[in-house]
Protein backbone atom coordinates (compact mmCIF):
# COMPACT_ATOMS: atom_id res chain seq x y z
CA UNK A 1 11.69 -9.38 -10.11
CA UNK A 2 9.28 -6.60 -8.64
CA UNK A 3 9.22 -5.08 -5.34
CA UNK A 4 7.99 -2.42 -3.40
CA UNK A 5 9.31 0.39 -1.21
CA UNK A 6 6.63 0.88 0.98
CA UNK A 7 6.02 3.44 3.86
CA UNK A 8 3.56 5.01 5.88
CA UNK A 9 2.61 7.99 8.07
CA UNK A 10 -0.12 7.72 11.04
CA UNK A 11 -1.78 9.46 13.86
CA UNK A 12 0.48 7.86 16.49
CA UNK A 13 2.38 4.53 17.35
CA UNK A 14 -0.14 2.06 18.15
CA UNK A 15 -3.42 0.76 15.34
CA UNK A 16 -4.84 -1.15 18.48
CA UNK A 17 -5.16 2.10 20.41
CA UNK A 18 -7.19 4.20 17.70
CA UNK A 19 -4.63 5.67 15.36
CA UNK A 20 -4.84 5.87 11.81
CA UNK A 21 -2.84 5.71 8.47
CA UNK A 22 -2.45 9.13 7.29
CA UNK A 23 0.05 8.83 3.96
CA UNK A 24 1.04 5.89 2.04
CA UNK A 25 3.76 6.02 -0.55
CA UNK A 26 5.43 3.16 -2.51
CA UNK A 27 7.84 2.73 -5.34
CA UNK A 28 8.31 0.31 -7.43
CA UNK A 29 11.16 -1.08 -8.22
CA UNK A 30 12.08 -4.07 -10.55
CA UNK A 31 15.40 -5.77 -10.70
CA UNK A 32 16.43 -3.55 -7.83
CA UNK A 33 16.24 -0.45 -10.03
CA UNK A 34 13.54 1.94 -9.31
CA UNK A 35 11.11 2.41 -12.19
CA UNK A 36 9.73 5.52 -11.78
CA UNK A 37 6.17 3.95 -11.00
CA UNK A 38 4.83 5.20 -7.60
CA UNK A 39 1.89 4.92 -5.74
CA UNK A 40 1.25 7.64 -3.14
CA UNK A 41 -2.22 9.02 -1.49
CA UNK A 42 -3.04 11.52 1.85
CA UNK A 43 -6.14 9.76 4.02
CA UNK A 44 -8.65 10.97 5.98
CA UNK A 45 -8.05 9.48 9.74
CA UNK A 46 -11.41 10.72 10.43
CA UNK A 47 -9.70 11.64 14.23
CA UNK A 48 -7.58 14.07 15.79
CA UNK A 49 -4.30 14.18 14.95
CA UNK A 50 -2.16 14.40 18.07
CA UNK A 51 0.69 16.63 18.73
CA UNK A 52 3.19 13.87 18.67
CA UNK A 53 2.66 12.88 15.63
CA UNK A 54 2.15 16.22 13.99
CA UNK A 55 5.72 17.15 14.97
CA UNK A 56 6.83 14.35 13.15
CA UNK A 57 5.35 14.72 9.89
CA UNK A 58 3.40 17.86 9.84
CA UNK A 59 0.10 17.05 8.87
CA UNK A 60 -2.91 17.83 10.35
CA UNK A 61 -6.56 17.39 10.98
CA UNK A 62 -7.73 20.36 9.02
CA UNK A 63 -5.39 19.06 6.22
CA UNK A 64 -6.41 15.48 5.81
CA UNK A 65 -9.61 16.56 6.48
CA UNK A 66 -10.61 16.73 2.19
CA UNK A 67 -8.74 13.61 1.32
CA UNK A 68 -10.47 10.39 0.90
CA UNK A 69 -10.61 7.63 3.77
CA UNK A 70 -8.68 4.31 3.62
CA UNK A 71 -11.59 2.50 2.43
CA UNK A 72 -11.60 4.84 -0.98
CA UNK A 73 -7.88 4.13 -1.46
CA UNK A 74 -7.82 0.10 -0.43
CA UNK A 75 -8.17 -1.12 -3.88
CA UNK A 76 -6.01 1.11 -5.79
CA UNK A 77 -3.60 0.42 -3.22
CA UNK A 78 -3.57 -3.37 -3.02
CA UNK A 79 -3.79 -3.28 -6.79
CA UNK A 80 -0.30 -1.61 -6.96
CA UNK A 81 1.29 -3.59 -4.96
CA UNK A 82 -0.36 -6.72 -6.07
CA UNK A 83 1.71 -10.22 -4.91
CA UNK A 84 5.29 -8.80 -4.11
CA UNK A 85 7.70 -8.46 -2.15
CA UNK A 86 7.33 -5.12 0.37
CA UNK A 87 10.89 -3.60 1.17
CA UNK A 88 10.17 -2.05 4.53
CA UNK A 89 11.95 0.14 7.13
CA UNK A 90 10.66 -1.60 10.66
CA UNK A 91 8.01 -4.02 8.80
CA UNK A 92 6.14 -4.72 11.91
CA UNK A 93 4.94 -1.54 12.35
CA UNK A 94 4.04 -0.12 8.72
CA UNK A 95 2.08 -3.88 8.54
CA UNK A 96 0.02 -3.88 11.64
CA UNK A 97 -1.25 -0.67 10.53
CA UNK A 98 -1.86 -1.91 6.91
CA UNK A 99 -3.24 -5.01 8.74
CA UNK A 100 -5.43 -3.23 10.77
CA UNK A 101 -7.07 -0.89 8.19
CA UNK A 102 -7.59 -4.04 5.64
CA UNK A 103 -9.23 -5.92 9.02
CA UNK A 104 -11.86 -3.50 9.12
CA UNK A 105 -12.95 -3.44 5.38
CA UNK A 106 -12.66 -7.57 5.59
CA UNK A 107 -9.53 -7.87 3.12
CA UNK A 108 -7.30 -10.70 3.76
CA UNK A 109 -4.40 -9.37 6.07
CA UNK A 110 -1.05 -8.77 4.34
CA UNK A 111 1.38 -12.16 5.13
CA UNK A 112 4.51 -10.63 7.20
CA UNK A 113 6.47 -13.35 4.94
CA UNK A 114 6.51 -11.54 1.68
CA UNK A 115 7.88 -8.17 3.69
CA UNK A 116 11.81 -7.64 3.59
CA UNK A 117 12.64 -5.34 7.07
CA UNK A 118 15.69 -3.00 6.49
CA UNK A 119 16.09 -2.40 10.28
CA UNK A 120 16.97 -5.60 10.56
CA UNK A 121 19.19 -6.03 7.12
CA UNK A 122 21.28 -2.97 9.00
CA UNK A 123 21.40 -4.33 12.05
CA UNK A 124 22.98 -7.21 10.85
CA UNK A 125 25.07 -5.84 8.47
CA UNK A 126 26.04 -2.95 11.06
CA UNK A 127 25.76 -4.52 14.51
CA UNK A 128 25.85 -1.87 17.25
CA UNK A 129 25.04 0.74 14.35
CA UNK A 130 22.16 3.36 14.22
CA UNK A 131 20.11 1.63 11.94
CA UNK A 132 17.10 4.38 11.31
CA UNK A 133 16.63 5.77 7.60
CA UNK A 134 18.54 9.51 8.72
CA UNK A 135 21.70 7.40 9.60
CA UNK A 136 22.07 4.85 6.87
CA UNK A 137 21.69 7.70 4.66
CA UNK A 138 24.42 9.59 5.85
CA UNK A 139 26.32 5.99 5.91
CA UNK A 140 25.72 5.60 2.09
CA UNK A 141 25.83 9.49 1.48
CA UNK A 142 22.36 9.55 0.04
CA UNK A 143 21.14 13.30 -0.40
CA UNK A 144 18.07 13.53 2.24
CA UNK A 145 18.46 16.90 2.77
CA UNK A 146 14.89 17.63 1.79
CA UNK A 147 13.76 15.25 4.78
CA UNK A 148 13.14 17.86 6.99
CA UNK A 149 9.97 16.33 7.86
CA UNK A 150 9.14 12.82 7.52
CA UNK A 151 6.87 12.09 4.28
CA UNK A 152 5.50 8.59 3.17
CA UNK A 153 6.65 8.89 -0.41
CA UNK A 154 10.18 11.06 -0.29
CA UNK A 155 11.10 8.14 2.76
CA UNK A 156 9.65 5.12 0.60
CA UNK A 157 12.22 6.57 -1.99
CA UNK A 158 15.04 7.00 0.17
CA UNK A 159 14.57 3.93 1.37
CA UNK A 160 14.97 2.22 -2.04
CA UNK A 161 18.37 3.90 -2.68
CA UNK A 162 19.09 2.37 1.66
CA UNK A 163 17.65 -1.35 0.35
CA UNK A 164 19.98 -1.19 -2.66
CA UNK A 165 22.89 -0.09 -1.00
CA UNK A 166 22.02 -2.68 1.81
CA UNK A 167 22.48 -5.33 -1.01
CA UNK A 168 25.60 -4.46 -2.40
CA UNK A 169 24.03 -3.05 -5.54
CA UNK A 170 26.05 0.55 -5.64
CA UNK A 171 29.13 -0.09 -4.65
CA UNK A 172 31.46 0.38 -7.32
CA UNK A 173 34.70 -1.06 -5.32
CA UNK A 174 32.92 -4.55 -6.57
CA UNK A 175 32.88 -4.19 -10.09
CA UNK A 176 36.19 -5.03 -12.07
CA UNK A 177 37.83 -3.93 -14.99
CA UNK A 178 38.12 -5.66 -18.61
CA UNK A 179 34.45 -7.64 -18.95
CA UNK A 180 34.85 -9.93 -21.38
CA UNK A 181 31.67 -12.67 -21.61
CA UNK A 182 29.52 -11.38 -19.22
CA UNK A 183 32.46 -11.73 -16.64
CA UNK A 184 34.93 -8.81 -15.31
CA UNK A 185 38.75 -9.42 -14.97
CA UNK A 186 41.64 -7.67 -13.16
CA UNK A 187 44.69 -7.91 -15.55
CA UNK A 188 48.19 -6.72 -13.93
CA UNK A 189 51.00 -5.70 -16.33
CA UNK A 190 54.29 -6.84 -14.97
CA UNK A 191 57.85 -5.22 -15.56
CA UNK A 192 60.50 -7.39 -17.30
CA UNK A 193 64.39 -7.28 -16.23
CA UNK A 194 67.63 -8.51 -17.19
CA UNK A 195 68.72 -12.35 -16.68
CA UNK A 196 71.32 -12.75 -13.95
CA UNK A 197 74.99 -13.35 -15.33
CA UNK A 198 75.58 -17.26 -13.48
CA UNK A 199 78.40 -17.99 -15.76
CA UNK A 200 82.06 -18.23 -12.70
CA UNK A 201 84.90 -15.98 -13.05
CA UNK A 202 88.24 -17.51 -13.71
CA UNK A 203 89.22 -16.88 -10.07
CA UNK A 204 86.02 -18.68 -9.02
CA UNK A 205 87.20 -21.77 -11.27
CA UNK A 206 90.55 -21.96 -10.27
CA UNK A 207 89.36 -21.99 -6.84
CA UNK A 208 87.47 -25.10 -7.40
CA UNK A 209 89.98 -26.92 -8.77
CA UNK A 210 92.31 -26.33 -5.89
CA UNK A 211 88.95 -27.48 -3.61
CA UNK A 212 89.14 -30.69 -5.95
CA UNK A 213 92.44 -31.49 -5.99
CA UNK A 214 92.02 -31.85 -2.13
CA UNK A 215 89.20 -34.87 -2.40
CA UNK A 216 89.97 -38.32 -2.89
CA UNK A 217 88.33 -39.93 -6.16
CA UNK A 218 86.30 -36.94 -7.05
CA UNK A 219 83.85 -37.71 -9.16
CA UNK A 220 84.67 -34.41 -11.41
CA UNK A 221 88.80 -36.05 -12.02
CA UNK A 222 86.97 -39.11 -13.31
């Protein structure tokens, strides 16, 4: 089974307003292991890059200015992530940008249906939780102390070590001792002791005679 951490970096919040994809970065990942495949690529926005957005991942005009535009990266890009499954942080927004790029070069729009949103895996999993990337890191004490800006490719592989966690697929309180078959067992060693004595002391048997002799027909005279 492949799938794809997937994020971006852009010019500002909104594709329908004029801003652009500046960074894409992916990782591949197959089985829910990452494989060590990436795909990752600076673009051109050919526009400003607003203060806002700078702050946030530190790239600028003069920058991005010598990379190549979406349109030289569309291809390559589509061909690495061919038909799978995209593992996204807040799918909506890294695929209207996606969407709206692909729009303008007349590629078929990505479906929202093969995306998998880990906002919303969190949320669910951890209702009333922060559920941005910084804070289920620190939940699943994933080192992302070289996050000091966001980047498309360092996030995309954060987020793969967030999607597996989100999945139950590190946590070693689930595994079990003693696999035997393809199947784990718990075995639990148990102390022996000493059989009780239930034999009756003489006093105890002379008492019961005396009890008997008291009864009328007693089935132990007969």
């Amino acid at each position: 089974m492949r799938e794809i951490s997937l994020d971006t970096e852009t010019t500002g919040l909104d594709p329908m307003a004029g801003h652009r994809i500046v960074e894409i970065g992916c990782v591949e990942m197959v089985n829910h292991m990452a494989t060590g495949r990436v795909f990752h690529r600076y673009i051109n926005p050919e526009r400003d890059m607003p203060q806002e957005a700078f702050a946030v991942h530190g790239l600028s005009e003069a920058y991005l200015r010598d990379f190549p535009v979406f349109a030289d990266v569309a291809a390559e890009f589509l061909d690495f992530i061919a038909a799978d499954t995209l593992v996204i942080h807040n799918a909506r927004f890294d695929m209207g940008f996606l969407n709206a790029e692909l729009t303008k070069l007349e590629y078929p729009a990505l479906d929202m249906a093969r995306t998998i949103d880990t906002v919303q895996m969190a949320r669910r999993k951890f209702p009333g939780a922060q559920a941005n990337l910084d804070a289920l890191c620190r939940r699943f004490a994933i080192d992302n102390t070289e996050r000091d800006l966001h980047g498309a490719l360092l996030d995309a592989r954060l987020l793969a070590e967030v999607y597996l966690e989100l999945i139950g697929g590190r946590q070693p309180g689930l595994e079990l001792a003693g696999a035997k078959g393809g199947q784990s067992v718990i075995r639990e060693t148990r102390k022996g002791r000493a059989p009780r004595i239930h034999a009756p002391t003489p006093e105890e048997e002379a008492a019961h005679a005396a009890f008997v002799d008291t009864l009328k027909e007693a089935l132990w005279k007969t």
